[in-house]
PDB file of N, CA and C in Angstrom:
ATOM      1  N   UNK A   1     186.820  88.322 109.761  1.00  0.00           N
ATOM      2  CA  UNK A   1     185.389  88.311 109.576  1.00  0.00           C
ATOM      3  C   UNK A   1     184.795  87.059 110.216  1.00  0.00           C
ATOM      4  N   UNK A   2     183.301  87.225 110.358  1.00  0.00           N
ATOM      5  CA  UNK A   2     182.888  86.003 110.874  1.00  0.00           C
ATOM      6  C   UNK A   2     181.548  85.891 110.854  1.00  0.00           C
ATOM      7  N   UNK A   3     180.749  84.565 110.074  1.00  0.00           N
ATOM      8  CA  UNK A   3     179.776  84.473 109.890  1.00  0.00           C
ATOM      9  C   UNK A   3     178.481  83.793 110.322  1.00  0.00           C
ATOM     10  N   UNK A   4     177.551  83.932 110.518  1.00  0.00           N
ATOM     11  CA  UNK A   4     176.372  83.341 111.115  1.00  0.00           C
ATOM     12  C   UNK A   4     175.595  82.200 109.538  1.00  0.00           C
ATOM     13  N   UNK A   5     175.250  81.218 109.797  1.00  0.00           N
ATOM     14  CA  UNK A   5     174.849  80.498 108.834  1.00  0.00           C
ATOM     15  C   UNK A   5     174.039  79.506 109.133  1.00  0.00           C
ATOM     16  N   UNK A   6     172.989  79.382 108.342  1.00  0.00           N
ATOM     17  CA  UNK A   6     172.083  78.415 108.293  1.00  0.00           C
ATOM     18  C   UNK A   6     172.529  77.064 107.193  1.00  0.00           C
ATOM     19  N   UNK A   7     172.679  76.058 107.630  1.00  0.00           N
ATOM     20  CA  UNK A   7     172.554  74.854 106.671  1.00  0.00           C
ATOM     21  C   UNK A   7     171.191  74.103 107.021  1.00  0.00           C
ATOM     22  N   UNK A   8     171.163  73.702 105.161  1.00  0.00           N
ATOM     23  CA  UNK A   8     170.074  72.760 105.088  1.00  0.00           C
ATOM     24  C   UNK A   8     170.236  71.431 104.908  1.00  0.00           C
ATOM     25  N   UNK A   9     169.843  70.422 106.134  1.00  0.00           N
ATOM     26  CA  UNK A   9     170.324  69.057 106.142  1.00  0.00           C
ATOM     27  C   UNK A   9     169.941  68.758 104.962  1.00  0.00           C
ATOM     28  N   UNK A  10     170.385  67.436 104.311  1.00  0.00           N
ATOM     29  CA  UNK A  10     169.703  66.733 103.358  1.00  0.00           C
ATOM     30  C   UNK A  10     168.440  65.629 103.800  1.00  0.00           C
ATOM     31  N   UNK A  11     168.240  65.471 104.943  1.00  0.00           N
ATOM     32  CA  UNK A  11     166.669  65.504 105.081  1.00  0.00           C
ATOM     33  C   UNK A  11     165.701  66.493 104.934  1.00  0.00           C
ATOM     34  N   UNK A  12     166.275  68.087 105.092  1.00  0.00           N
ATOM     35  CA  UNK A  12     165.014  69.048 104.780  1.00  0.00           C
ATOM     36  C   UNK A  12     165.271  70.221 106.248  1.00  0.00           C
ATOM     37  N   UNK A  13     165.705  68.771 107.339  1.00  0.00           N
ATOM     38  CA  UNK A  13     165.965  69.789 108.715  1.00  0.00           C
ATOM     39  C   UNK A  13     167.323  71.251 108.595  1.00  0.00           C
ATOM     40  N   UNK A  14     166.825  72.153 109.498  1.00  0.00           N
ATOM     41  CA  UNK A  14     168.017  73.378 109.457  1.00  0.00           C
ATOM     42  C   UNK A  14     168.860  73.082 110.803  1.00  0.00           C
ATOM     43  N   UNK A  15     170.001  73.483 110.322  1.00  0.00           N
ATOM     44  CA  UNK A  15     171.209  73.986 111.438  1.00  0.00           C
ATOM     45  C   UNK A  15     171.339  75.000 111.438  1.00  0.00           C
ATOM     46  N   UNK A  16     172.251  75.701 112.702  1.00  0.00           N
ATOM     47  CA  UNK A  16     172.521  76.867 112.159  1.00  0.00           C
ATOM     48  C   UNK A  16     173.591  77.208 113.133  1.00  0.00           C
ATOM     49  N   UNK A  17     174.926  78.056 112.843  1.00  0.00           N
ATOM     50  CA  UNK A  17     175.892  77.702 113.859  1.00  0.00           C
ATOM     51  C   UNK A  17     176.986  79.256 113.204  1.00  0.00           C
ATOM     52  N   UNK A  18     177.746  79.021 113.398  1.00  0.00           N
ATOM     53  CA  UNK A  18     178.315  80.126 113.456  1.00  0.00           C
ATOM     54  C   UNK A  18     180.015  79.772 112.852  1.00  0.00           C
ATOM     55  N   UNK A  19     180.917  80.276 112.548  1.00  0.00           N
ATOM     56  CA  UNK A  19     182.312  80.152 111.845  1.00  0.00           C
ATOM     57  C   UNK A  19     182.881  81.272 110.983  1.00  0.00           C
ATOM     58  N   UNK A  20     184.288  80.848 110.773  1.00  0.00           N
ATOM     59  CA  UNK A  20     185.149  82.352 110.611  1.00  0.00           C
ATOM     60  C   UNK A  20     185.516  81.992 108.687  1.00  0.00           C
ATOM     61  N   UNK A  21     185.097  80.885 108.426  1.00  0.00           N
ATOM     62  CA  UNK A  21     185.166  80.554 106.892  1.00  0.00           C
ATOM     63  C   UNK A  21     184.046  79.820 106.054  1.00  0.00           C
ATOM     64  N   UNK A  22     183.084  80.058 105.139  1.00  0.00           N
ATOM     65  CA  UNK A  22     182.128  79.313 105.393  1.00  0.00           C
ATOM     66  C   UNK A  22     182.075  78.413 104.203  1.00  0.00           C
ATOM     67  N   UNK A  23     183.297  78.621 103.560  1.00  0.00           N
ATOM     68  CA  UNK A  23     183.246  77.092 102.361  1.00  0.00           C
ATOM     69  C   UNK A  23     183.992  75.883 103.305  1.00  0.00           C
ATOM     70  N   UNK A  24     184.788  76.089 103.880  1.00  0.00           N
ATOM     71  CA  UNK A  24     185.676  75.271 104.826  1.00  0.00           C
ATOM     72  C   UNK A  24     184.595  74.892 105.859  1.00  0.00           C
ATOM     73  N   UNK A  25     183.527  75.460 106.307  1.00  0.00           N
ATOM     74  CA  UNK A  25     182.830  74.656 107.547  1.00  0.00           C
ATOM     75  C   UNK A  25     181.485  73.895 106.611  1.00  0.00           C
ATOM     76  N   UNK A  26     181.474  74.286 105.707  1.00  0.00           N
ATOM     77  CA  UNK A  26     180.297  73.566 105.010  1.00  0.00           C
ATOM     78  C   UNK A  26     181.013  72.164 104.226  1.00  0.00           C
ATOM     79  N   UNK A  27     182.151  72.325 104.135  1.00  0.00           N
ATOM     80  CA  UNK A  27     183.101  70.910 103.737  1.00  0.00           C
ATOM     81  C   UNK A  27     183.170  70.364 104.799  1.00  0.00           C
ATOM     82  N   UNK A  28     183.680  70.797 105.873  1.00  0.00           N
ATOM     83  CA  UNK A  28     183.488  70.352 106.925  1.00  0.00           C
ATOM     84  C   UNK A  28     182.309  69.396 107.489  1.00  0.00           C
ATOM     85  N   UNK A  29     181.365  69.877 107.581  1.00  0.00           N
ATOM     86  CA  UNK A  29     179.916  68.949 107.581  1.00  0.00           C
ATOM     87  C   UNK A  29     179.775  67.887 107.081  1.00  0.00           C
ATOM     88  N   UNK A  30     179.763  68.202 105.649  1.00  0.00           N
ATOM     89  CA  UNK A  30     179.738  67.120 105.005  1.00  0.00           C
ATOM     90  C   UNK A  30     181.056  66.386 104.451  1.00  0.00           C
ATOM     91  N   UNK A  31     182.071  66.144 105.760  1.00  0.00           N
ATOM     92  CA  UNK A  31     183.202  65.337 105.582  1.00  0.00           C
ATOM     93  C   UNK A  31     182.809  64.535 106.088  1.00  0.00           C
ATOM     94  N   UNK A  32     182.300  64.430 107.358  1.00  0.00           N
ATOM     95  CA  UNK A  32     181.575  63.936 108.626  1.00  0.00           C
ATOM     96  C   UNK A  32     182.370  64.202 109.761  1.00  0.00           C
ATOM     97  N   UNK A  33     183.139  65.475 109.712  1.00  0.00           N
ATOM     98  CA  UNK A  33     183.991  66.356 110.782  1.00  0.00           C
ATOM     99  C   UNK A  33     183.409  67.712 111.374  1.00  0.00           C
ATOM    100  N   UNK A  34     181.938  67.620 110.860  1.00  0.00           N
ATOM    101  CA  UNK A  34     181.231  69.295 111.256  1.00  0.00           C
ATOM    102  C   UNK A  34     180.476  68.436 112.989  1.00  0.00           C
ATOM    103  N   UNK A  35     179.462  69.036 112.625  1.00  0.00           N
ATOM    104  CA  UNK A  35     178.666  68.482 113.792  1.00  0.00           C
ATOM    105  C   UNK A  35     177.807  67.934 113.898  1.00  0.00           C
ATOM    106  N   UNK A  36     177.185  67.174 115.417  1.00  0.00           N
ATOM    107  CA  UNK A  36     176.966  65.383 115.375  1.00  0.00           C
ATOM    108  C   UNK A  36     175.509  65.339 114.392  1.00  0.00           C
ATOM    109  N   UNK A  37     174.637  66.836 114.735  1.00  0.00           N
ATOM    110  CA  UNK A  37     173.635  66.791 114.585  1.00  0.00           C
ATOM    111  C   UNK A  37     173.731  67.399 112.912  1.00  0.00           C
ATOM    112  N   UNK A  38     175.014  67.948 112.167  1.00  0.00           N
ATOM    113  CA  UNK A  38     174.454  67.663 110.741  1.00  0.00           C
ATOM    114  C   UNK A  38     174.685  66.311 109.958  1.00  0.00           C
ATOM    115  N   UNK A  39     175.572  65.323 110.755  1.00  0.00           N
ATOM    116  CA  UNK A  39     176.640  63.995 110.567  1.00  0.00           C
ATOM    117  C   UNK A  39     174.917  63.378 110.567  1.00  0.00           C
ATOM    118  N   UNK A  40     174.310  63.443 111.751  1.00  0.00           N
ATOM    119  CA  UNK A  40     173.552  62.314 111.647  1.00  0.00           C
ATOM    120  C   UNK A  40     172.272  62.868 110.682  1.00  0.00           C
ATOM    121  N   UNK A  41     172.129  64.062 110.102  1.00  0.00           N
ATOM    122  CA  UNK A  41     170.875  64.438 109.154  1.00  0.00           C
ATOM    123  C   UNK A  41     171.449  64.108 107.973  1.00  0.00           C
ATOM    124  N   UNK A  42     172.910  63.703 107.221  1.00  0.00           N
ATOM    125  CA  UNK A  42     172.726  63.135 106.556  1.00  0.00           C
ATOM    126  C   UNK A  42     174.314  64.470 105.559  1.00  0.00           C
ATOM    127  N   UNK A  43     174.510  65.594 106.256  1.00  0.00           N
ATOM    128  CA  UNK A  43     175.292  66.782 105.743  1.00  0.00           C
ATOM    129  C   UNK A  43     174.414  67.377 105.002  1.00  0.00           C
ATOM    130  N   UNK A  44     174.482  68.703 104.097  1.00  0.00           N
ATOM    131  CA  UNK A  44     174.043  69.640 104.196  1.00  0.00           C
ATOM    132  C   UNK A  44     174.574  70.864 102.882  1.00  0.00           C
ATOM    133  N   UNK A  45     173.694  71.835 102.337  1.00  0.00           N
ATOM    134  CA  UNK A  45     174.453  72.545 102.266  1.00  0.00           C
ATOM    135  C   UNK A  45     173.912  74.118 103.354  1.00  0.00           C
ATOM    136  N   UNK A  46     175.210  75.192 103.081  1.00  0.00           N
ATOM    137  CA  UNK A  46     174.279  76.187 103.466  1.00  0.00           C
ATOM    138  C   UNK A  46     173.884  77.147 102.621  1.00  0.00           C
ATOM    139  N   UNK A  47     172.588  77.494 102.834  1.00  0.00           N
ATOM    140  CA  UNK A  47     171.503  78.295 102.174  1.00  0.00           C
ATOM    141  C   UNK A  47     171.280  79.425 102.894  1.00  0.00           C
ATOM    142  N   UNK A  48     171.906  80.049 103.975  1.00  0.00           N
ATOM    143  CA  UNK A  48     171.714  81.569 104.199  1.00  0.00           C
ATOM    144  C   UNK A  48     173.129  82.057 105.198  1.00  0.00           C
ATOM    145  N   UNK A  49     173.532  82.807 105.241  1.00  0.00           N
ATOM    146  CA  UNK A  49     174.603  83.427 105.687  1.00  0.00           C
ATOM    147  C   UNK A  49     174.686  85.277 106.085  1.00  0.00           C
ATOM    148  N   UNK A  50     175.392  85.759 107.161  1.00  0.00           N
ATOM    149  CA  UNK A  50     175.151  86.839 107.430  1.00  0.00           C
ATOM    150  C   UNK A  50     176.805  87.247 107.548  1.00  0.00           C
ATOM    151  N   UNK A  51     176.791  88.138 107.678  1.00  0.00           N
ATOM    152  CA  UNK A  51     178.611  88.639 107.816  1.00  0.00           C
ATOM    153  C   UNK A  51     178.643  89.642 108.698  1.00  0.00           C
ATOM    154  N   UNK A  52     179.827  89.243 109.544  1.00  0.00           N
ATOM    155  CA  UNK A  52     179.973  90.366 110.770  1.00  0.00           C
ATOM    156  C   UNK A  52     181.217  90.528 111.326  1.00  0.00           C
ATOM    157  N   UNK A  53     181.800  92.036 111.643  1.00  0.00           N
ATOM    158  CA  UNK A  53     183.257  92.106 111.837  1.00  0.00           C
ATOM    159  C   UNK A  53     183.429  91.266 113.081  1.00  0.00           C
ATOM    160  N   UNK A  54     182.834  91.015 114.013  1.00  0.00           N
ATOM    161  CA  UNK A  54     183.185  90.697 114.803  1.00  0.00           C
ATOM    162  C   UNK A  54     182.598  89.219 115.372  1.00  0.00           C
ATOM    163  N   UNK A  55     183.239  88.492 116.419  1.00  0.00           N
ATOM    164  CA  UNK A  55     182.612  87.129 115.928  1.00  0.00           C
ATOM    165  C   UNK A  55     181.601  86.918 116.961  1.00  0.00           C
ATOM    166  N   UNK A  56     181.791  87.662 118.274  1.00  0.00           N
ATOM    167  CA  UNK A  56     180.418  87.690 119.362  1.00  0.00           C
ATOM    168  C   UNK A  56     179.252  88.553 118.752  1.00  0.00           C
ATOM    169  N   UNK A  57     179.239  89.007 117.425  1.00  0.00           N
ATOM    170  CA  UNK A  57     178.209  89.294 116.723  1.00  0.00           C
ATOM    171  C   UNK A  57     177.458  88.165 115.935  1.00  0.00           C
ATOM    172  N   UNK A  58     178.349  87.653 115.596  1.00  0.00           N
ATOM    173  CA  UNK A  58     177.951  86.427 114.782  1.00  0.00           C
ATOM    174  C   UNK A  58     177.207  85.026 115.938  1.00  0.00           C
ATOM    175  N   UNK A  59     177.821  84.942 117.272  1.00  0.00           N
ATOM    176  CA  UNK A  59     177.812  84.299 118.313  1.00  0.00           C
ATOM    177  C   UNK A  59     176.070  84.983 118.496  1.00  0.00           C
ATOM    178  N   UNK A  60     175.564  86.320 118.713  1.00  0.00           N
ATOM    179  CA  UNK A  60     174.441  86.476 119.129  1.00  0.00           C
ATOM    180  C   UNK A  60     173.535  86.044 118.475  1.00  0.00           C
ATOM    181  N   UNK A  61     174.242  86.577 116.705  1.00  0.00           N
ATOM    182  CA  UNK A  61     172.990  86.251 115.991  1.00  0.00           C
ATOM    183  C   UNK A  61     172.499  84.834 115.968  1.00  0.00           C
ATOM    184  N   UNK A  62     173.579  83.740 115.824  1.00  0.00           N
ATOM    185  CA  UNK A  62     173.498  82.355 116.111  1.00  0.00           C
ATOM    186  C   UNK A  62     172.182  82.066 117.242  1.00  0.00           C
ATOM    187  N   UNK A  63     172.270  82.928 118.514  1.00  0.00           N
ATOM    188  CA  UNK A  63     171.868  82.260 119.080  1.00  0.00           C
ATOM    189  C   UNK A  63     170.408  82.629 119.071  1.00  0.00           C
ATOM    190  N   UNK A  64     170.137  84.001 118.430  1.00  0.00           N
ATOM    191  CA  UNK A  64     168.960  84.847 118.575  1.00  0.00           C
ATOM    192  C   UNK A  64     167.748  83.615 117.659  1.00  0.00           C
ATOM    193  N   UNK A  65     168.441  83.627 115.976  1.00  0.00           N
ATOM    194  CA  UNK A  65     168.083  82.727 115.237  1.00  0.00           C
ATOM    195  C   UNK A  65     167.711  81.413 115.548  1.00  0.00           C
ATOM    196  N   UNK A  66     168.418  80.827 116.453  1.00  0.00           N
ATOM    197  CA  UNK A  66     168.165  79.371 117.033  1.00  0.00           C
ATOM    198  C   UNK A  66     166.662  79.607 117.917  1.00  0.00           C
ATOM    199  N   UNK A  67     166.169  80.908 118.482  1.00  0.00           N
ATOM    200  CA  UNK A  67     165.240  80.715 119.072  1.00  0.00           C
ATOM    201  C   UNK A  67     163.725  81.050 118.284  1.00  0.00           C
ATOM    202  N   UNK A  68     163.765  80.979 117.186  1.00  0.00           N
ATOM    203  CA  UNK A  68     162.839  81.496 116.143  1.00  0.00           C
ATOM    204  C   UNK A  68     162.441  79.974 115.363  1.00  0.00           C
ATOM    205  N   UNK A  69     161.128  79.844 114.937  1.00  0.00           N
ATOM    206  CA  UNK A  69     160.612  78.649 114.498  1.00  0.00           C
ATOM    207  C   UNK A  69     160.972  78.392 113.473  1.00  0.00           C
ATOM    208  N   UNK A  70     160.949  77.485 113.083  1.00  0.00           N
ATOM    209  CA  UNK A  70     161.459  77.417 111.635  1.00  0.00           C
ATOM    210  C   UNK A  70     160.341  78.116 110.699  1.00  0.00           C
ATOM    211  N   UNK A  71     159.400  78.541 110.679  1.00  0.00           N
ATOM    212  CA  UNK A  71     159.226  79.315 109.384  1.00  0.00           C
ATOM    213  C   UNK A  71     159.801  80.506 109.360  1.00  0.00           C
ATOM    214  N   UNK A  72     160.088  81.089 110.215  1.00  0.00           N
ATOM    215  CA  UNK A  72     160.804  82.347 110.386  1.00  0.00           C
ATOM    216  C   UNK A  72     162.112  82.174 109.714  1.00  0.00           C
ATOM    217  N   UNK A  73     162.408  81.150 110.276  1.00  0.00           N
ATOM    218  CA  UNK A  73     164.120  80.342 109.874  1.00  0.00           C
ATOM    219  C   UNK A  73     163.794  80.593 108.077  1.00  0.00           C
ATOM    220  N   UNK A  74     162.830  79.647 107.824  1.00  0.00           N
ATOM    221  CA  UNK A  74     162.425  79.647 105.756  1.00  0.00           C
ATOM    222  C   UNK A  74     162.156  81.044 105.406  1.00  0.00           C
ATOM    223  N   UNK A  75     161.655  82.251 106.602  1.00  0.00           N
ATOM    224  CA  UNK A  75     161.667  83.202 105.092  1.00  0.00           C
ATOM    225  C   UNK A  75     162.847  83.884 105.164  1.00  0.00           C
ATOM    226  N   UNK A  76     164.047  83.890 106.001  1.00  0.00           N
ATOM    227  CA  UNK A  76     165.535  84.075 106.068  1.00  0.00           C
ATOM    228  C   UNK A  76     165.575  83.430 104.551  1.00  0.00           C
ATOM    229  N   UNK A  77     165.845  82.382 104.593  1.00  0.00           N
ATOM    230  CA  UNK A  77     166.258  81.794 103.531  1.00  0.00           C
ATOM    231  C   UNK A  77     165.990  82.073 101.978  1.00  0.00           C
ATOM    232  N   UNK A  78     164.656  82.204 102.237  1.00  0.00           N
ATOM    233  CA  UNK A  78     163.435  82.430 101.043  1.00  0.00           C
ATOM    234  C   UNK A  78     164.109  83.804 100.061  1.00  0.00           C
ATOM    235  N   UNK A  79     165.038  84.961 101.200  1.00  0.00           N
ATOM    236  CA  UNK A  79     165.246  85.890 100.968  1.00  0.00           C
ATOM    237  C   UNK A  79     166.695  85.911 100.488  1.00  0.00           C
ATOM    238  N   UNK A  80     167.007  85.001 101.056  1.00  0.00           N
ATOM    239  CA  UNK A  80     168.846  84.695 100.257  1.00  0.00           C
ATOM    240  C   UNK A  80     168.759  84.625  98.915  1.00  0.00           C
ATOM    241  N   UNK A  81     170.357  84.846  98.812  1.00  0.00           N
ATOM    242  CA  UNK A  81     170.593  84.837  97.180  1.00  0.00           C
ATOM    243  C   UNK A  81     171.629  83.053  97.307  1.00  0.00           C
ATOM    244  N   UNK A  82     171.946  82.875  98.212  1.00  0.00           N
ATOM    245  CA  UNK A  82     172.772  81.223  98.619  1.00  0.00           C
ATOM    246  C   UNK A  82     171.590  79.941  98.071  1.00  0.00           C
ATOM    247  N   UNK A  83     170.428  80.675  98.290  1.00  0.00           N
ATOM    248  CA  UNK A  83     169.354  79.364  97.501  1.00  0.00           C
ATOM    249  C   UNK A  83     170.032  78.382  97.182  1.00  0.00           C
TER     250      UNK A  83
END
């Protein structure tokens, strides 16, 4: 499996990235072993997630999502049950 995910820095800013485990990449982050740009917001948790058999599914949605503003990004979220 493989999932598409939004984290919420602990400044307030979103990431959003993609991985095949998502308690292990959200430890990850906030080990200071994820990535530069959640290391330097401070780590994170994540607050929305999608699931997909395949991982260039997860790869599109990543990238589709990255091009959407962030309020679009908040009512993703708004709609999670990961709150």
């Amino acid at each position: 499996m493989a999932y598409f995910y939004i984290l919420k820095c602990k400044d307030g800013t979103l990431y959003s990235g993609s991985t095949k485990e998502l308690k292990e990449r959200e430890a990850k982050h906030n080990s200071g072993r994820g990535s530069k740009y959640v290391i330097a917001h401070g780590g994170g948790r994540i607050v929305y997630s999608e699931k997909f058999r395949k991982w260039g599914k997860a790869l599109s949605r990543e990238a589709a999502v990255k091009k959407l503003p962030r309020i679009k990004k908040l009512e993703l979220i708004k709609k999670s049950k990961l709150k």
